[in-house]
C-alpha atoms as a PDB file:
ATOM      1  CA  UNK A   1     -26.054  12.800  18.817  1.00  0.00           C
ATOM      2  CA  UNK A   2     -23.265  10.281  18.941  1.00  0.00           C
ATOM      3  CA  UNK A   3     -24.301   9.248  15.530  1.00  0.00           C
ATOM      4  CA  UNK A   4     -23.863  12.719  14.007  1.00  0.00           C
ATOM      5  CA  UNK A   5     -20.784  12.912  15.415  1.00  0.00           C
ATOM      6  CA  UNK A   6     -19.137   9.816  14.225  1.00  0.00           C
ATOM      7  CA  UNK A   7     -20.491  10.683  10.349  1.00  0.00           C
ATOM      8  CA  UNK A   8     -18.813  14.540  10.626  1.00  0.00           C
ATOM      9  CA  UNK A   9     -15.426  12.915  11.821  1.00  0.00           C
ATOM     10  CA  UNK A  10     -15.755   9.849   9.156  1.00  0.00           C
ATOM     11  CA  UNK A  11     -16.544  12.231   6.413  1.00  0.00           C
ATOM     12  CA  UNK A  12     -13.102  14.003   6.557  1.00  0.00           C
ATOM     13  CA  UNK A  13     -11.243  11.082   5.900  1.00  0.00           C
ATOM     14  CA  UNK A  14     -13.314   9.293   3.333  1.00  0.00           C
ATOM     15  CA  UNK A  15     -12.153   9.786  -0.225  1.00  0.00           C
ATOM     16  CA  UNK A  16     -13.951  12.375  -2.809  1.00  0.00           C
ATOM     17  CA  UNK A  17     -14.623  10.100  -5.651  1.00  0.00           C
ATOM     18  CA  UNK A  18     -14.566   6.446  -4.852  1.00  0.00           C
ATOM     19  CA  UNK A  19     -14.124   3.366  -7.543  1.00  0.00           C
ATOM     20  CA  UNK A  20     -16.762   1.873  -9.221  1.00  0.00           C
ATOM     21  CA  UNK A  21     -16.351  -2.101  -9.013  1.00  0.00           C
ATOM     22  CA  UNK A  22     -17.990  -4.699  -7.917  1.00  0.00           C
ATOM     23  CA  UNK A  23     -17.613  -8.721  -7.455  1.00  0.00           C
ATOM     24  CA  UNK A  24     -16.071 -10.779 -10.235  1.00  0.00           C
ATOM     25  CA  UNK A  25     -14.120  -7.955 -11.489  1.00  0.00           C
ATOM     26  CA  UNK A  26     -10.371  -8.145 -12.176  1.00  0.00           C
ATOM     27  CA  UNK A  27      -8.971  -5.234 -10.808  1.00  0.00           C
ATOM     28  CA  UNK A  28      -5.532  -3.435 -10.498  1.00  0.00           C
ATOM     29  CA  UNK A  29      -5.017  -1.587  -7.353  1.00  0.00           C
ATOM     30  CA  UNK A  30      -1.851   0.675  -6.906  1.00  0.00           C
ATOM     31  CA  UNK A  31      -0.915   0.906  -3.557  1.00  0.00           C
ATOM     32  CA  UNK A  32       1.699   2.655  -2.121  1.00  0.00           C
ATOM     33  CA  UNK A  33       4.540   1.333  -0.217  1.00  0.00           C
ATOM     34  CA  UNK A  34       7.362   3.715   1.620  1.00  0.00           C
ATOM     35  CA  UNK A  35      10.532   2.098   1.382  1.00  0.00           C
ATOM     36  CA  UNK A  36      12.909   4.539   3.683  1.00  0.00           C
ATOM     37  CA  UNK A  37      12.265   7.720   2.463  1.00  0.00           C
ATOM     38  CA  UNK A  38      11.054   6.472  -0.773  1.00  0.00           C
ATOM     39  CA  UNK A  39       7.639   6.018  -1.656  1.00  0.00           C
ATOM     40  CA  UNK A  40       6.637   4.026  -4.560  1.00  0.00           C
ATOM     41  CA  UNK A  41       3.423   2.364  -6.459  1.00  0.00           C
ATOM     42  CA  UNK A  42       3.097  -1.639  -6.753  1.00  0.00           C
ATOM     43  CA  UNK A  43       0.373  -2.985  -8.105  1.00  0.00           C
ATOM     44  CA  UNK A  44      -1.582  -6.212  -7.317  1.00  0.00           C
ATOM     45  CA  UNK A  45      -4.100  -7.476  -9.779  1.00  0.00           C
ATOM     46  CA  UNK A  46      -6.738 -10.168  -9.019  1.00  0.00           C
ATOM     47  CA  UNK A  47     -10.309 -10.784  -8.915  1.00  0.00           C
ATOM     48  CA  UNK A  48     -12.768  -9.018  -6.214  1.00  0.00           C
ATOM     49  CA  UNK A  49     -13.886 -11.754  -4.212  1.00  0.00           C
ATOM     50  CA  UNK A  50     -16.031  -9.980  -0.805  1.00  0.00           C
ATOM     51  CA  UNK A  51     -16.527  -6.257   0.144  1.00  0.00           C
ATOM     52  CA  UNK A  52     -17.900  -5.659   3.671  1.00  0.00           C
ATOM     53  CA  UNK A  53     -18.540  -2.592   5.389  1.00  0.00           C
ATOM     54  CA  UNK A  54     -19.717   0.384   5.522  1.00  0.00           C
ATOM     55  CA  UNK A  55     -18.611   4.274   4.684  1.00  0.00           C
ATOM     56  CA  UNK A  56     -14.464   4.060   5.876  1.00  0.00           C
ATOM     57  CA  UNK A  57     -14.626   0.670   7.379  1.00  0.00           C
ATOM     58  CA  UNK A  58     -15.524  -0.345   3.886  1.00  0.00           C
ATOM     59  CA  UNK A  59     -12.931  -3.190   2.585  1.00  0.00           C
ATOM     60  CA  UNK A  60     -12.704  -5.398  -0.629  1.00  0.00           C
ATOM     61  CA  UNK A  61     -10.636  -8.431  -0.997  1.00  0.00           C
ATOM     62  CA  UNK A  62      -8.523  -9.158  -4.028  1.00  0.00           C
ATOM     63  CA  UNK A  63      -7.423 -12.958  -4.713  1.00  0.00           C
ATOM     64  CA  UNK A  64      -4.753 -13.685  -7.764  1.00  0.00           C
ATOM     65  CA  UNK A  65      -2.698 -16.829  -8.242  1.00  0.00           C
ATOM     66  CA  UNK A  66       0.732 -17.025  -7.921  1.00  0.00           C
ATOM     67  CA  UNK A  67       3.106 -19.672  -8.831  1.00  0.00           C
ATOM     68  CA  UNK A  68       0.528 -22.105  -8.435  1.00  0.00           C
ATOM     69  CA  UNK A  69      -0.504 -20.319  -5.100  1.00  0.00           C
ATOM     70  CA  UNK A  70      -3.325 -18.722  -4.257  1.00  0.00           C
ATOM     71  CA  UNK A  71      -2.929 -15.368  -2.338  1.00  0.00           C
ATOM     72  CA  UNK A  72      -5.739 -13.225  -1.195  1.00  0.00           C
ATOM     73  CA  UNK A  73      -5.599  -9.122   0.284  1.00  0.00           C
ATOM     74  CA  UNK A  74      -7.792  -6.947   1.904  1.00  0.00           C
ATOM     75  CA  UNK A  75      -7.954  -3.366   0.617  1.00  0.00           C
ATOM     76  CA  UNK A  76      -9.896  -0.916   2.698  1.00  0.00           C
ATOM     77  CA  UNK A  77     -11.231   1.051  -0.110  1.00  0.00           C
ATOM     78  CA  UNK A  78     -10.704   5.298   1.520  1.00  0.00           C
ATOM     79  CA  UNK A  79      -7.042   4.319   2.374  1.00  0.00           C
ATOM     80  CA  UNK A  80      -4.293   7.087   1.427  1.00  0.00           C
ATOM     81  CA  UNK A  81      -2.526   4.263   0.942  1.00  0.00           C
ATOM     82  CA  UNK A  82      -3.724   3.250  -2.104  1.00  0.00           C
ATOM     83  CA  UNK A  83      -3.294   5.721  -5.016  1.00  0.00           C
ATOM     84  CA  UNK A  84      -5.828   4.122  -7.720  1.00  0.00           C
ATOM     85  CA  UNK A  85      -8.106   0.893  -8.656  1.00  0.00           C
ATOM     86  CA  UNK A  86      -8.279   0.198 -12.517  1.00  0.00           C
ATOM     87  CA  UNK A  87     -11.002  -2.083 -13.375  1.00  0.00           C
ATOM     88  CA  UNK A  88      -9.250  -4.399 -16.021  1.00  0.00           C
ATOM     89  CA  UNK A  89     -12.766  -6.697 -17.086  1.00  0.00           C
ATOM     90  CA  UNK A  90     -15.978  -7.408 -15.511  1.00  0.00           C
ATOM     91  CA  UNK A  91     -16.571 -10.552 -14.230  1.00  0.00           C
ATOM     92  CA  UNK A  92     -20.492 -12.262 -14.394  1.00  0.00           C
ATOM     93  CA  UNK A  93     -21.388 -13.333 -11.459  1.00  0.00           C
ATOM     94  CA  UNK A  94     -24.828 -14.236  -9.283  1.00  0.00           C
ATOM     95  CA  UNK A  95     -23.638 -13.820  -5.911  1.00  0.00           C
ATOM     96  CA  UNK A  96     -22.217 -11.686  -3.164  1.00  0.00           C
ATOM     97  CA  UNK A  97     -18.686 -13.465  -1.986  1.00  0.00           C
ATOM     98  CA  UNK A  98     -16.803 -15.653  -4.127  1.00  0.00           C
ATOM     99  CA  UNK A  99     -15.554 -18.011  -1.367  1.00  0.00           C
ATOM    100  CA  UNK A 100     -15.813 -20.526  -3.924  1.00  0.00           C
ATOM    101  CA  UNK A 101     -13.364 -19.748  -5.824  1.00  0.00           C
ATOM    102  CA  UNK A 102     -10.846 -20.799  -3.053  1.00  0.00           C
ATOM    103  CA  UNK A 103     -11.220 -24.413  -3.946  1.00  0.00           C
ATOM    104  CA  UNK A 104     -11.081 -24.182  -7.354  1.00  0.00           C
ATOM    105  CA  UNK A 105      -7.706 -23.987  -9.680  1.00  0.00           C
ATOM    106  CA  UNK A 106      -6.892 -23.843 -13.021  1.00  0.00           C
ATOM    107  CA  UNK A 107      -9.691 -22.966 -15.660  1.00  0.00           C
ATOM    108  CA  UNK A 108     -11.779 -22.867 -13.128  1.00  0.00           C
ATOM    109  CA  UNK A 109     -11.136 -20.501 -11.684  1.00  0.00           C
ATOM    110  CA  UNK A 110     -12.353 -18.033 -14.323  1.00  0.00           C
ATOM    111  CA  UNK A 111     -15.524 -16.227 -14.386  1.00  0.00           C
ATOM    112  CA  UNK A 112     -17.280 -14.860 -17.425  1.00  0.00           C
ATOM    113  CA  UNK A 113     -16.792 -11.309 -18.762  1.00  0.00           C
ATOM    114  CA  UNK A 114     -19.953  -9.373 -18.260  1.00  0.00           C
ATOM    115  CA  UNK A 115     -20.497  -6.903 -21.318  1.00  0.00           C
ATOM    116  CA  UNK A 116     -22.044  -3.377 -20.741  1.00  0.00           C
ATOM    117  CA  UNK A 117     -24.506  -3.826 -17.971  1.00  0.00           C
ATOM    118  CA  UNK A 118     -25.356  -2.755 -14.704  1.00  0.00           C
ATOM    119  CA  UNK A 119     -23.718   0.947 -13.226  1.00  0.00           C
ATOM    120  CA  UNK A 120     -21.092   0.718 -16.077  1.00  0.00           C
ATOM    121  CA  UNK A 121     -23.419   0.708 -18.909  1.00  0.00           C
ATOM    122  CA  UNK A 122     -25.418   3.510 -17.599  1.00  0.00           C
ATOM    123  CA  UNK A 123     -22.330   5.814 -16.999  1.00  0.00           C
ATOM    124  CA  UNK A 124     -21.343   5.249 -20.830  1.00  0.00           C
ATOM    125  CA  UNK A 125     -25.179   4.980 -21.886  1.00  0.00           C
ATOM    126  CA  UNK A 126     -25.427   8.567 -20.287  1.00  0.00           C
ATOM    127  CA  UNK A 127     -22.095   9.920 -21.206  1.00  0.00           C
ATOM    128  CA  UNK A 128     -23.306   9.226 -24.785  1.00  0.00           C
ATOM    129  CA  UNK A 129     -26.328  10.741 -24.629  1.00  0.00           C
ATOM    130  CA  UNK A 130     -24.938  14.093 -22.768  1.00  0.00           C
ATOM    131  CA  UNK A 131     -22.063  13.891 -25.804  1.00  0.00           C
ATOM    132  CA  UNK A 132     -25.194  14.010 -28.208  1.00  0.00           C
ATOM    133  CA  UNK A 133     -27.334  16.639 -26.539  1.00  0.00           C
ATOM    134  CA  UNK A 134     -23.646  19.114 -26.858  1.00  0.00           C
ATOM    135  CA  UNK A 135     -23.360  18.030 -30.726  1.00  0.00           C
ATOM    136  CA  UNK A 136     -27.093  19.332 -30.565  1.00  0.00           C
ATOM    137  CA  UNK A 137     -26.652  22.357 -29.087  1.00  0.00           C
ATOM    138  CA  UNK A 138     -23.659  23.431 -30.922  1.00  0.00           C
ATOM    139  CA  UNK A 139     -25.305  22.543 -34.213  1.00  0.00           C
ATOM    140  CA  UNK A 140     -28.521  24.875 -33.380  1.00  0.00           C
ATOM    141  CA  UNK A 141     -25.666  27.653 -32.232  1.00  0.00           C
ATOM    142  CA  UNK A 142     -24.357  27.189 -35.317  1.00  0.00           C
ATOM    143  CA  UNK A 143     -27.484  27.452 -37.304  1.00  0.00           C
ATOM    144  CA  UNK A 144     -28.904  30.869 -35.521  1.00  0.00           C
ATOM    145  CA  UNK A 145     -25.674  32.395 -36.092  1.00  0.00           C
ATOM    146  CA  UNK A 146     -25.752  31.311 -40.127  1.00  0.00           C
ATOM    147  CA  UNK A 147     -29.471  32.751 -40.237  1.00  0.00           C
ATOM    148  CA  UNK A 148     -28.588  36.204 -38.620  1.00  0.00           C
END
């Protein structure tokens, strides 16, 4: 009963459509900041280095260097707060949390770029075909209405 509950109430403030990202990828998130009565959009780019959680306790942590520095934030993904997350390159990597990458600097620090695979490919692999199956369609539309 108490489970129910806590999903219906939950449900109402997780987002519609969430990102699609995952560990290793450099990602921009725009997150709002109210200044007065001002609101604006910053962004912070970095690398996704943990998510943890589940449904709207759901977080990510970002990690970019600055000046030398390294600084780290945690994002909980169905914030209002933040306005968008733009997936700038995949990163290839074999693990969950990249911890690791704490003690590194430098070069390496970088990951490499993982090309079309994994949810990605299969949204543009399926887009394509869907794209094709229209061209189809409209081509067979066209050729009934030539023949009549």
């Amino acid at each position: 009963m108490q489970n129910q509950l806590l999903t219906v109430v939950e449900k109402s403030s997780m987002k519609a459509e969430t990102p699609k990202f995952e560990i290793g990828d450099t990602v921009d998130v725009h997150v709002r900041i109210l200044e007065g009565d001002k609101e604006r959009i910053q962004i912070f780019n970095g690398v996704v280095i943990a998510r943890s959680g589940a449904n709207t306790r759901e977080m990510f942590v970002v990690r970019r260097i600055v000046q030398g520095e390294g600084v780290e934030r945690k994002f909980p993904i169905h914030s209002p707060r933040i306005a968008n997350i733009v997936v700038k390159r995949s990163g290839k990597v074999r693990r969950a949390k990249l911890y690791y990458l704490r003690e590194r600097s430098g070069k390496a620090v970088r990951l490499k770029e993982r090309f079309n695979t994994g949810a990605a490919a299969i949204e543009a692999k399926a887009a394509k075909v869907e794209r094709r199956a229209v061209k189809i369609a409209a081509k067979k539309a066209k050729a009934e209405a030539a023949g009549k």
